[in-house]
Protein backbone atom coordinates (compact mmCIF):
# COMPACT_ATOMS: atom_id res chain seq x y z
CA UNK A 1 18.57 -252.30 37.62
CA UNK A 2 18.06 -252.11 34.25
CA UNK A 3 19.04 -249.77 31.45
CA UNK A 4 16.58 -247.54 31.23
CA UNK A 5 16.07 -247.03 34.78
CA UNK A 6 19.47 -246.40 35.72
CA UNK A 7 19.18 -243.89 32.57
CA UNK A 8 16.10 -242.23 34.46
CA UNK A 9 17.79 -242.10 37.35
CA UNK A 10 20.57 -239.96 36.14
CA UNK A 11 18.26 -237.06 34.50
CA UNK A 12 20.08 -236.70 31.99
CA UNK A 13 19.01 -234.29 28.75
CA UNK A 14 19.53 -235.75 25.67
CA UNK A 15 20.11 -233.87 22.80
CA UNK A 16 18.17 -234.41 19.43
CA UNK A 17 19.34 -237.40 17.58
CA UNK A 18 21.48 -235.98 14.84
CA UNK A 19 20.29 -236.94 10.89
CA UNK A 20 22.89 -237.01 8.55
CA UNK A 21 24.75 -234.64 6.40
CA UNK A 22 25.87 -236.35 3.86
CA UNK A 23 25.87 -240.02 2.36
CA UNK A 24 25.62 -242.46 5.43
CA UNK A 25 23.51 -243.54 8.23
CA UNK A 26 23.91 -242.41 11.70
CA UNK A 27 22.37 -246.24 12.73
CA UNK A 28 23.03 -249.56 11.06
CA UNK A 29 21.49 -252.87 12.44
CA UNK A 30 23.20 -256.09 11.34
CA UNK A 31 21.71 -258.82 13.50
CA UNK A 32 22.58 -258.75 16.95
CA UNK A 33 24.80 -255.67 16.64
CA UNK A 34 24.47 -252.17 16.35
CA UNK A 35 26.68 -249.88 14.60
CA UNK A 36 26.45 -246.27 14.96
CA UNK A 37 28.39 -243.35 12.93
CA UNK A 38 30.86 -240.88 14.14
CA UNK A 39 28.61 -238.84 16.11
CA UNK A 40 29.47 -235.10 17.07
CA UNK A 41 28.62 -232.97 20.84
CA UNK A 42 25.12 -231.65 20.14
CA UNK A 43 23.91 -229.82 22.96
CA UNK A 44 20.51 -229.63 23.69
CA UNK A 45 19.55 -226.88 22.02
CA UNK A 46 21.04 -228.38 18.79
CA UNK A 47 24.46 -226.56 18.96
CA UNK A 48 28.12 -228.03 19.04
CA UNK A 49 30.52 -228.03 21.34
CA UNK A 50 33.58 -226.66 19.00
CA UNK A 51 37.58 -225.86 19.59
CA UNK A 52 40.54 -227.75 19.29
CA UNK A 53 41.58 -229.19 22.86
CA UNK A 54 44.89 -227.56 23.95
CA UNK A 55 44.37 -224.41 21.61
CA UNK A 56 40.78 -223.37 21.87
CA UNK A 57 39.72 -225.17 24.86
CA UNK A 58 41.03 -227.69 28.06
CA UNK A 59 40.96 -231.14 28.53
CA UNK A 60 38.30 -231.06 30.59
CA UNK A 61 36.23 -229.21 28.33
CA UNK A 62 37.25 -231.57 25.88
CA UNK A 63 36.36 -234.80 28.51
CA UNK A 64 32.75 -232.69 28.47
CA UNK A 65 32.18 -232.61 24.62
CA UNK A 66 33.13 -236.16 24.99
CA UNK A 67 29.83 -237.08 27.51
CA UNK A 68 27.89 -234.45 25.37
CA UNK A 69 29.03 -237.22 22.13
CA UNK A 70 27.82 -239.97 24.02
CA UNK A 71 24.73 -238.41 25.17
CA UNK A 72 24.01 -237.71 21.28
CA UNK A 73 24.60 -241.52 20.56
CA UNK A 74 22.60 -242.21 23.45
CA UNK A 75 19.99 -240.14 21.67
CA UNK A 76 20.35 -241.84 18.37
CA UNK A 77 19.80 -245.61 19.87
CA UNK A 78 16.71 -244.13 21.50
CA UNK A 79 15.30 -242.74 18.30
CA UNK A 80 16.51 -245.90 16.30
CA UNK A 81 15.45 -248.60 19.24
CA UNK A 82 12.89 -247.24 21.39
CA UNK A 83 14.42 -248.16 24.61
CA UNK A 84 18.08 -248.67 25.85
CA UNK A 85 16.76 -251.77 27.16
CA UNK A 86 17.28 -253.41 24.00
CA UNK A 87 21.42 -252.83 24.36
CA UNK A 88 23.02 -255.85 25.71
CA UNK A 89 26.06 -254.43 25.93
CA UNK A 90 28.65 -251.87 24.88
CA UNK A 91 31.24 -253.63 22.30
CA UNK A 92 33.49 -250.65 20.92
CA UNK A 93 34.09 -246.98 21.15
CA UNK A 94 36.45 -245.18 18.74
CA UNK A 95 37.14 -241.98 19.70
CA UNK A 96 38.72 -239.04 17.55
CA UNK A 97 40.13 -236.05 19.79
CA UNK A 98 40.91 -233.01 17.94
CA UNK A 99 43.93 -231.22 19.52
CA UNK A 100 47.11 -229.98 19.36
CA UNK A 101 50.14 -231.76 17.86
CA UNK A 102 51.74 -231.83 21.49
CA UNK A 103 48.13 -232.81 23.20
CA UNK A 104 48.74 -236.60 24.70
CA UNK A 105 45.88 -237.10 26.47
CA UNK A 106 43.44 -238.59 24.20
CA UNK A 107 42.45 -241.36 26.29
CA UNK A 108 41.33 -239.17 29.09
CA UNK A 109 39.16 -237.21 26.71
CA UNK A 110 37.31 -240.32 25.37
CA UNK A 111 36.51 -241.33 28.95
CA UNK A 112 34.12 -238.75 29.33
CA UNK A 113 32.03 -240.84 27.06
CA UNK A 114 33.00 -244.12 28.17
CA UNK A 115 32.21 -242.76 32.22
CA UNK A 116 28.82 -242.23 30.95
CA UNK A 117 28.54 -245.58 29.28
CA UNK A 118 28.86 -247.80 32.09
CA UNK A 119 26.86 -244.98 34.36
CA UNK A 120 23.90 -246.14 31.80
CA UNK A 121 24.85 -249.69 30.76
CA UNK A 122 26.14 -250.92 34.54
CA UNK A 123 29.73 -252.12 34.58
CA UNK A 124 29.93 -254.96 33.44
CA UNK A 125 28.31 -254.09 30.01
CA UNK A 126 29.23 -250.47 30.09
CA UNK A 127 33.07 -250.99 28.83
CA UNK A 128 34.00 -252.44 25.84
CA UNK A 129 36.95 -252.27 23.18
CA UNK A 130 38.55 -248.98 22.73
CA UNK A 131 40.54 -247.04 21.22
CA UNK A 132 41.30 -243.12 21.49
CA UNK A 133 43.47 -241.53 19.05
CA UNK A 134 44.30 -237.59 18.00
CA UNK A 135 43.68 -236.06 14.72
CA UNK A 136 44.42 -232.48 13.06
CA UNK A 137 41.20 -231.74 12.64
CA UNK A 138 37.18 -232.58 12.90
CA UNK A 139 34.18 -231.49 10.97
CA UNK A 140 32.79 -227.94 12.40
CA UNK A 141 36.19 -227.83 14.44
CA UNK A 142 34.36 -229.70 17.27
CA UNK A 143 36.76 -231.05 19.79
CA UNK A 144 35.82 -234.89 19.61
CA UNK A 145 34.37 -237.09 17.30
CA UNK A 146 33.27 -241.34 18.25
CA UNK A 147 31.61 -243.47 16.65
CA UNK A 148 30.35 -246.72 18.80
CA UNK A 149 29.43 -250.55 18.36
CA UNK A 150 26.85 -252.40 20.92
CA UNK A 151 24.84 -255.52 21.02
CA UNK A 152 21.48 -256.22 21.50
CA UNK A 153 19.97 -258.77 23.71
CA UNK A 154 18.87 -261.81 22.13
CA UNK A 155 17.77 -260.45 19.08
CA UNK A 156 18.24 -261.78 15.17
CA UNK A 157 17.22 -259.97 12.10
């Protein structure tokens, strides 16, 4: 099954791809590789998710804004690409968790967006490099913050 299908299948709702608010691109092609900003949870509707995970809000509802971030990058490869099926693969997820000084769970947060990756890209193209670390805070207070690398199929500039 291919990407877009398996997308489809899921019915998901993607939010609106987000444009920037200040002096960068959300989307940068250099050849066979995509790299996309640090992307916030936009809900549908435009909104954020916001808190700081262990203070404002749970884990899970921190694992949630983390789906709702990858949901928004989904969004932004769509609006950039004009079909997931162009993604080879995922290569890298870096994931920012805001949270308590005491919150250790950062990993488990950053799967929510990683769960959803391989639910779109399959498993074997769904998991790449990761890393998931905890910071102070984010812009907006929103409770997660990633930023993501793929790779297309067989494409060259």
């Amino acid at each position: 099954m291919d990407n877009e299908s398996r997308f489809l299948e899921l019915n998901l709702v993607l939010p609106p791809a987000p444009e920037p608010k200040g002096v960068y691109t959300p989307f940068l092609r250099d050849g066979r590789h995509i790299y996309v900003s640090g992307h916030l949870p936009v809900n549908s509707d435009g909104t954020l998710h916001r808190g700081k995970i262990g203070k404002d809000i749970d884990q899970e509802a921190g694992k949630l804004a983390a789906r709702q971030v990858g949901l928004t990058i989904l969004a932004t490869l769509i609006a950039n690409l004009g079909s997931l099926n162009r993604i080879k693969r995922v290569i890298k997820v870096f994931g920012m968790v805001n949270a308590t000084t005491d919150f250790e769970k950062q990993p488990y947060i950053i799967n929510g967006c990683s769960e959803l990756f391989v639910e779109v890209f399959g498993r074997e193209n769904g998991i790449g490099v990761r890393s998931a670390v905890g910071v102070g805070s984010l812009p907006e207070n929103v409770p997660v913050e990633i930023e993501a690398m793929f790779e297309l199929i067989g494409e060259e500039v």
